[in-house]
Protein backbone atom coordinates (compact mmCIF):
# COMPACT_ATOMS: atom_id res chain seq x y z
CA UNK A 1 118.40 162.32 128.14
CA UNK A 2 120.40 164.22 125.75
CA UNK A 3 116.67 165.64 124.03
CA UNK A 4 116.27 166.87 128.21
CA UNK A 5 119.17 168.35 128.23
CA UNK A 6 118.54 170.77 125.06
CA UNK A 7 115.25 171.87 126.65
CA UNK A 8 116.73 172.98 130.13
CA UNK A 9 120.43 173.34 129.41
CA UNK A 10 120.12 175.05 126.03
CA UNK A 11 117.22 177.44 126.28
CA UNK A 12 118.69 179.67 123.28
CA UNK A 13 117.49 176.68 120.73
CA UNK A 14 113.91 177.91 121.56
CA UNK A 15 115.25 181.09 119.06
CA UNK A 16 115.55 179.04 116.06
CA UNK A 17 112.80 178.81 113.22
CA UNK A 18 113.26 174.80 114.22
CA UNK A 19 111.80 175.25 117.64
CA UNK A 20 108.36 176.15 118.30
CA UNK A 21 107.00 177.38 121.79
CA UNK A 22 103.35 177.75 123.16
CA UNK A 23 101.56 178.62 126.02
CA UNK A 24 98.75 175.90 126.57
CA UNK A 25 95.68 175.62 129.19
CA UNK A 26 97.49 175.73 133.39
CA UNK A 27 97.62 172.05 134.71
CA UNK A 28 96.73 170.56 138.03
CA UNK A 29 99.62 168.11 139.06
CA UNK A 30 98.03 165.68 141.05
CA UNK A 31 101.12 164.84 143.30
CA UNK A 32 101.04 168.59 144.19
CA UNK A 33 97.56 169.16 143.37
CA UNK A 34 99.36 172.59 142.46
CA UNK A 35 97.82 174.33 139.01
CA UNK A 36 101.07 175.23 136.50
CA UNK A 37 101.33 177.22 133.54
CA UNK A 38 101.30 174.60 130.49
CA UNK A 39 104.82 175.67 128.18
CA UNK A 40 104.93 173.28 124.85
CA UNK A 41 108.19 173.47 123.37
CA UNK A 42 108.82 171.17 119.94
CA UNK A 43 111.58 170.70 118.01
CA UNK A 44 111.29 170.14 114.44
CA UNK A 45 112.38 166.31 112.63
CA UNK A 46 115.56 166.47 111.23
CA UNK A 47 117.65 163.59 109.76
CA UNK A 48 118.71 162.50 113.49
CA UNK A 49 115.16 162.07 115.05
CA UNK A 50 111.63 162.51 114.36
CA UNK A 51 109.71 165.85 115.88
CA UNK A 52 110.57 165.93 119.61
CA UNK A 53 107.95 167.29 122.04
CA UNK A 54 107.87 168.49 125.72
CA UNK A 55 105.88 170.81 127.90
CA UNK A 56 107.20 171.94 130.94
CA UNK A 57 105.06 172.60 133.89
CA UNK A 58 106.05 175.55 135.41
CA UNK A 59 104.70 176.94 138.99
CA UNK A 60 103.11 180.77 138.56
CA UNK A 61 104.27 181.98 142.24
CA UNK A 62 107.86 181.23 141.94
CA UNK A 63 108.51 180.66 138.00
CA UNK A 64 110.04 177.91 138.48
CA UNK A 65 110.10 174.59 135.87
CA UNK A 66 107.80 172.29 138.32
CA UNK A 67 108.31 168.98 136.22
CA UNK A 68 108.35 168.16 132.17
CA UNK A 69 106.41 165.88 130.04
CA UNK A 70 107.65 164.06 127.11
CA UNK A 71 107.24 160.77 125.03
CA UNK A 72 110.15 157.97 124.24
CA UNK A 73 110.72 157.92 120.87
CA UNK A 74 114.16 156.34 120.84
CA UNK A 75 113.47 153.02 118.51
CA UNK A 76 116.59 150.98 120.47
CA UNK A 77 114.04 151.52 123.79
CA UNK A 78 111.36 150.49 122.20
CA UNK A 79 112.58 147.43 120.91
CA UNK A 80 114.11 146.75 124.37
CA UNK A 81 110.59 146.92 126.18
CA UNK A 82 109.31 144.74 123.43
CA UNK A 83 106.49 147.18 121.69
CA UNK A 84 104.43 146.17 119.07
CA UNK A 85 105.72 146.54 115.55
CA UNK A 86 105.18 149.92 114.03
CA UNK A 87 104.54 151.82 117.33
CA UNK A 88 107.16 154.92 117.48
CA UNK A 89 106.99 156.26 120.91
CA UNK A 90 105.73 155.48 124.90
CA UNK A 91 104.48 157.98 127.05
CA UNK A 92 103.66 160.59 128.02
CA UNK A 93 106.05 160.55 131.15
CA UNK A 94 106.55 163.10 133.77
CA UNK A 95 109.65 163.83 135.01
CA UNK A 96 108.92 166.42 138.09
CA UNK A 97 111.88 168.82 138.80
CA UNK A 98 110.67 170.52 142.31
CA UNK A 99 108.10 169.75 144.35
CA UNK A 100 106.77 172.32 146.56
CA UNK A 101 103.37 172.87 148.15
CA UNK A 102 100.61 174.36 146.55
């Protein structure tokens, strides 16, 4: 949670060279069935964790951040839900934020 929490709590990070951000191709969220803008945000490795990689869904009408997508890479998880040996992350998982109508 604490990789979460620089995403959405931190937003200045996104201003460092180690931090990249992109627009990708709008979404359809099939709980919603809503189309989102597509935001990737990565963070670069560094000698705590491996790159880190999210993008966050957010609605075009309101602006708001709809639901974000991002893959387990913590190894003490991985071990716990037994994955195969060599296999660094699980996912993608979406954690949706708001839900609202289309």
């Amino acid at each position: 949670m604490n990789s979460v929490f620089e995403v959405l709590a931190m937003p200045w990070l996104a201003a460092t060279e180690a931090v990249s951000v992109e627009r990708r191709a709008d979404r359809i969220l099939e709980r919603t069935g809503g189309t989102y803008y597509a935001v990737e945000v990565a963070f670069a490795a560094n000698r705590l964790r491996d790159v880190k990689l999210y993008t966050l869904l957010v609605d075009p009408a309101t602006f708001r951040l709809i639901g974000l997508e991002f893959h387990v890479t913590y190894g003490a998880f991985l071990d716990l839900i037994g994955a195969p040996e060599g296999q660094t992350s699980v996912g993608p998982f979406l954690h949706v934020t708001y839900e609202c109508s289309p």
